[in-house]
Protein backbone atom coordinates (compact mmCIF):
# COMPACT_ATOMS: atom_id res chain seq x y z
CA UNK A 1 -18.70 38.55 -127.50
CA UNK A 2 -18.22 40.79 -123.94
CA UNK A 3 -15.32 38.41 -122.71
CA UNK A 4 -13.66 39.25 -125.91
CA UNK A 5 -14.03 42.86 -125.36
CA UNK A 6 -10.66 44.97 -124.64
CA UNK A 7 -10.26 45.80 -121.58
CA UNK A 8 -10.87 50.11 -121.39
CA UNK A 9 -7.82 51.87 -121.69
CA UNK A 10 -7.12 53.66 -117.90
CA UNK A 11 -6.84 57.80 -117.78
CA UNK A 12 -4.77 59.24 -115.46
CA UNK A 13 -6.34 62.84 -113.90
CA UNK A 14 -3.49 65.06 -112.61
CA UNK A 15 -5.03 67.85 -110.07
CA UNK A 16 -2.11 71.06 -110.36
CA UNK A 17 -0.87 72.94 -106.74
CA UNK A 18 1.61 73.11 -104.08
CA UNK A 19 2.21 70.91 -101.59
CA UNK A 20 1.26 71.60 -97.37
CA UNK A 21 -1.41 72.83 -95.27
CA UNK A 22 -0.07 76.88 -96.12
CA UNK A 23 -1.45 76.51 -99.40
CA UNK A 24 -4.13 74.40 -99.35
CA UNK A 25 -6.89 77.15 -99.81
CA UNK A 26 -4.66 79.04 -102.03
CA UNK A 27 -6.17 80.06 -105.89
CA UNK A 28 -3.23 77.95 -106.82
CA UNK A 29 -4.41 74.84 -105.51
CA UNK A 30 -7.46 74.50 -107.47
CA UNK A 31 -6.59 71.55 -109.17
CA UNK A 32 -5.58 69.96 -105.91
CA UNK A 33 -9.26 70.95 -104.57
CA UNK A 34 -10.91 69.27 -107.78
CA UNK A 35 -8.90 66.10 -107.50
CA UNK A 36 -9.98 65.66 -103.52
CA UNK A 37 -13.31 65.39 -105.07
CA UNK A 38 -12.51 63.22 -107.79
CA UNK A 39 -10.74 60.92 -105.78
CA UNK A 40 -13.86 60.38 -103.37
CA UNK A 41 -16.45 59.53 -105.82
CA UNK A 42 -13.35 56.98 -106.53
CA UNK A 43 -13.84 56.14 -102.77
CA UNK A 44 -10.09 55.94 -102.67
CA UNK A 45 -7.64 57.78 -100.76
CA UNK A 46 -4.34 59.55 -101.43
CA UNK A 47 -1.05 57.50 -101.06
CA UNK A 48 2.29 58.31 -101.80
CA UNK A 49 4.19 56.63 -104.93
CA UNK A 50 7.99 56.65 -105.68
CA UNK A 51 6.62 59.38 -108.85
CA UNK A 52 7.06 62.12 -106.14
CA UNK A 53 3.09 62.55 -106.09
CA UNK A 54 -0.21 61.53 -104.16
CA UNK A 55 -2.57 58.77 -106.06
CA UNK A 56 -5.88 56.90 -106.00
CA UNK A 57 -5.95 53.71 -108.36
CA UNK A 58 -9.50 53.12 -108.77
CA UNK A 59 -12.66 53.88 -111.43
CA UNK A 60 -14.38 57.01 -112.18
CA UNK A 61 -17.08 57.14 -113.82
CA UNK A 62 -16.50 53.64 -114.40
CA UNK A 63 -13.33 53.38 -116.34
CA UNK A 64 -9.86 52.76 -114.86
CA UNK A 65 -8.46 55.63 -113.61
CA UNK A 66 -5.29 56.88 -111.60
CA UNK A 67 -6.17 60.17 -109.73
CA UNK A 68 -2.37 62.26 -108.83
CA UNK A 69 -1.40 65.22 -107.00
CA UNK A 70 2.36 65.90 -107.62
CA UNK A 71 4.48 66.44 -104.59
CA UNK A 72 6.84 68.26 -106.71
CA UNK A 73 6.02 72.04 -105.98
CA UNK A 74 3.93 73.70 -109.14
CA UNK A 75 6.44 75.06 -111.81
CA UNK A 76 8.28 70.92 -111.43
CA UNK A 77 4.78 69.32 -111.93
CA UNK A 78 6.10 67.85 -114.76
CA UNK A 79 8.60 65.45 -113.49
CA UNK A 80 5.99 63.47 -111.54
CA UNK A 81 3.25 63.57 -114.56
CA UNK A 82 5.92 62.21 -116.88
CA UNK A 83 6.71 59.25 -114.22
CA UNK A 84 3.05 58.05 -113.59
CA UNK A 85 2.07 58.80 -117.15
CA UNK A 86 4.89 56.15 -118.12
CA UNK A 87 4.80 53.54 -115.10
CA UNK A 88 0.72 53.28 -115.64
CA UNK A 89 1.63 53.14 -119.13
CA UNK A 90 -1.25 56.13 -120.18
CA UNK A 91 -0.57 58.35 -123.15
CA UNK A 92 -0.62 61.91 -123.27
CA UNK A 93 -4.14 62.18 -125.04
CA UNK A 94 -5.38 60.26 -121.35
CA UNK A 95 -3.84 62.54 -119.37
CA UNK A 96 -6.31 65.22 -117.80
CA UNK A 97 -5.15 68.18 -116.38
CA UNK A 98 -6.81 70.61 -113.83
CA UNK A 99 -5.81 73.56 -113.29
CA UNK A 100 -6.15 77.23 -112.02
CA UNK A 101 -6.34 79.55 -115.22
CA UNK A 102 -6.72 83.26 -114.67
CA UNK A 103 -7.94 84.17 -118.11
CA UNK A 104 -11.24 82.27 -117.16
CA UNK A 105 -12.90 84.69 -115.12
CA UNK A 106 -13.75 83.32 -111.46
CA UNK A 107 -17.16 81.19 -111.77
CA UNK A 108 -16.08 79.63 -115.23
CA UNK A 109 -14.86 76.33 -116.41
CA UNK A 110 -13.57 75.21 -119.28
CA UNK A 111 -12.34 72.44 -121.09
CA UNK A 112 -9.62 71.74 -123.95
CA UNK A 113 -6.86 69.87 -125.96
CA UNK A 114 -3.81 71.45 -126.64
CA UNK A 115 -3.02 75.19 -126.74
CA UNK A 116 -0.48 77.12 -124.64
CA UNK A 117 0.57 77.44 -121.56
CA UNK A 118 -0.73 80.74 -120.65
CA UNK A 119 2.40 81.42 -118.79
CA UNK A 120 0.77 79.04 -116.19
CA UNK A 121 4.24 77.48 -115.20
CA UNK A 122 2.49 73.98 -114.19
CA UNK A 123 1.68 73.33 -117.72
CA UNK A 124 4.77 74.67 -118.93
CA UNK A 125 6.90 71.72 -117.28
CA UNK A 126 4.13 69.15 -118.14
CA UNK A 127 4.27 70.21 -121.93
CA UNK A 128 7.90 70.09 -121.68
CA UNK A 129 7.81 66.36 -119.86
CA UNK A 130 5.33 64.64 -122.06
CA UNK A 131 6.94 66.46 -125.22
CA UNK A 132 3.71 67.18 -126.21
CA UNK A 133 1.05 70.15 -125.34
CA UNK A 134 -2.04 68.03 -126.91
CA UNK A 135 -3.60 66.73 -123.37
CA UNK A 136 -6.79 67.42 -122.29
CA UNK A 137 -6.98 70.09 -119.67
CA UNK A 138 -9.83 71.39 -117.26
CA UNK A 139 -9.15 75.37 -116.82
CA UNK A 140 -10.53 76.51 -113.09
CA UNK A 141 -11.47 79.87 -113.98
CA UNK A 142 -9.79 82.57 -110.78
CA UNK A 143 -10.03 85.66 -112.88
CA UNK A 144 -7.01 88.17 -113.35
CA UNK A 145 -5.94 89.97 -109.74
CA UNK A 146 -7.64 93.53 -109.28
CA UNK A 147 -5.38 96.47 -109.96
CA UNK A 148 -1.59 96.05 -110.32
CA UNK A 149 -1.51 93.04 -108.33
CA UNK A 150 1.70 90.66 -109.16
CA UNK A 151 -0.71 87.87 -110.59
CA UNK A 152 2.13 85.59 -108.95
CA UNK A 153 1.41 86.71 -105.58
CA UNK A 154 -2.48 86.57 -106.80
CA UNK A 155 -2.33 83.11 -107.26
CA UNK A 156 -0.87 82.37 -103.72
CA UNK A 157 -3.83 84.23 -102.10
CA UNK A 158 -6.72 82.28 -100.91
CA UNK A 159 -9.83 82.14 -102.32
CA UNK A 160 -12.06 85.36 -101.49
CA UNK A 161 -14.47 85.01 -98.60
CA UNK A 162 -17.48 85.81 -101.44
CA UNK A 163 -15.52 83.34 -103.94
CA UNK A 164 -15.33 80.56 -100.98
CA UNK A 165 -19.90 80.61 -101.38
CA UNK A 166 -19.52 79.33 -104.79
CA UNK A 167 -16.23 77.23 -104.30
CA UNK A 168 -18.12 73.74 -103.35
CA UNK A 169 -20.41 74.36 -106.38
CA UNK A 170 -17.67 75.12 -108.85
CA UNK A 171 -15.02 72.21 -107.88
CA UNK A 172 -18.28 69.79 -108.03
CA UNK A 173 -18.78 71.01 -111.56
CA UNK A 174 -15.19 70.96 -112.02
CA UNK A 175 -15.22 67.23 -111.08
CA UNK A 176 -18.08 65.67 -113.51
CA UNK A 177 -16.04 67.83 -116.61
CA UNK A 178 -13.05 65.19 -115.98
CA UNK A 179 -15.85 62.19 -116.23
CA UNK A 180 -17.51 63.72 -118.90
CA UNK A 181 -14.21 63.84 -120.81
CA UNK A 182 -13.40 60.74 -120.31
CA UNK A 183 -17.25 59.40 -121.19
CA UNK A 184 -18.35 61.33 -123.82
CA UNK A 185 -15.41 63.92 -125.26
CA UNK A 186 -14.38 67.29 -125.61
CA UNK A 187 -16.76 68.60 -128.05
CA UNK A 188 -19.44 66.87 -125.69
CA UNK A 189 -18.28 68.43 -122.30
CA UNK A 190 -17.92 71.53 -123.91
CA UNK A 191 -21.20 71.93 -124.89
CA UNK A 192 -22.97 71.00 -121.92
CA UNK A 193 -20.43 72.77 -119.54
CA UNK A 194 -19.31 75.98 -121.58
CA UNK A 195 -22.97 77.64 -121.63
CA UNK A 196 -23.24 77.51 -117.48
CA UNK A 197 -21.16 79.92 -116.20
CA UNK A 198 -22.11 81.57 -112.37
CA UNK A 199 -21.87 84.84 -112.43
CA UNK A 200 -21.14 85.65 -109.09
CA UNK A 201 -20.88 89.54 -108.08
CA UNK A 202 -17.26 90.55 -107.89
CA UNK A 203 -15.92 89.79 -104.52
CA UNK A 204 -13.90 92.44 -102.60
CA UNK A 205 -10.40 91.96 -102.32
């Protein structure tokens, strides 16, 4: 019988950046730009909670869902995942992450469970909070900086005025990988996502 159906289990999506308006078109702050999205298909807006992050309670794709941006600066994301993974009571194999990745060249997505960190410092502290690296992550595919570029001052550079034609398209795309996780699965998502790259023409730096 449906009323003796359990009730589906809520995710909680976690968008990766740094907080303020300095950053906000930063490479960095993909996650953050993919979670903006997310959170109005939710038709819900950000509010703060005592995790030390941004969230919208509401359903995506219509299952329960909590929708966080931590507060917390980047390489503490952590902290804040750990709190709102515990206080909404989600476990680790609910909890999404997007994030920048720059060995995904610019124009890719991609979507996994588990793995390293990639030196990517955000999923460093998250791994490190949850005690686990088996989540689900969404990898926002910047590319590696041109020449001998610090790839830490990279990632604090704004999107490229060529990248910025394709950004809409990509943090749309970005946005129905996280439902299509949570609907139909990795091995799913990955198949219908992984074969559709853009390859846009390298932008000048």
């Amino acid at each position: 019988m449906l009323s003796n159906a359990e009730p589906a289990q809520r995710w909680l999506v976690v968008g990766l950046g740094n907080p303020g308006p300095e950053y906000e078109g930063n490479r960095h702050n993909a996650g953050f730009m993919v979670l903006d999205e997310l959170a109005a298909r939710a038709g819900g807006r950000f509010k703060a909670h005592r995790s030390r992050a941004e969230v919208v309670e509401g359903r995506l794709a219509g299952l329960p869902a909590v929708l966080a941006k931590p507060l917390s600066f980047m390489n503490l994301s952590g902290g804040p995942v750990k709190a709102l993974a515990d206080f909404f009571k989600v476990t680790p194999d609910r909890v999404v992450v997007v994030h920048d990745e720059l060995d995904v060249p610019y124009g890719a997505l991609r979507a996994k469970v588990g793995g390293g960190d990639n030196g990517h410092n955000g999923l460093k502290s998250i791994t490190k909070s949850l005690g686990t690296r088996d989540y689900p992550r969404i990898r926002f595919g910047i590319g590696r900086p041109p020449g001998r570029m610090d790839p830490a001052a990279f990632v604090l550079r704004d999107f490229a005025t060529a990248e910025r034609k394709d950004l809409p398209f990509l943090v749309d795309r970005a946005a129905d990988m996280v439902e299509s996780l949570m609907t139909a699965g990795l091995e799913a998502t990955q198949n219908r996502f992984h074969a559709g790259d853009l390859n846009p023409a390298k932008p000048p730096r």
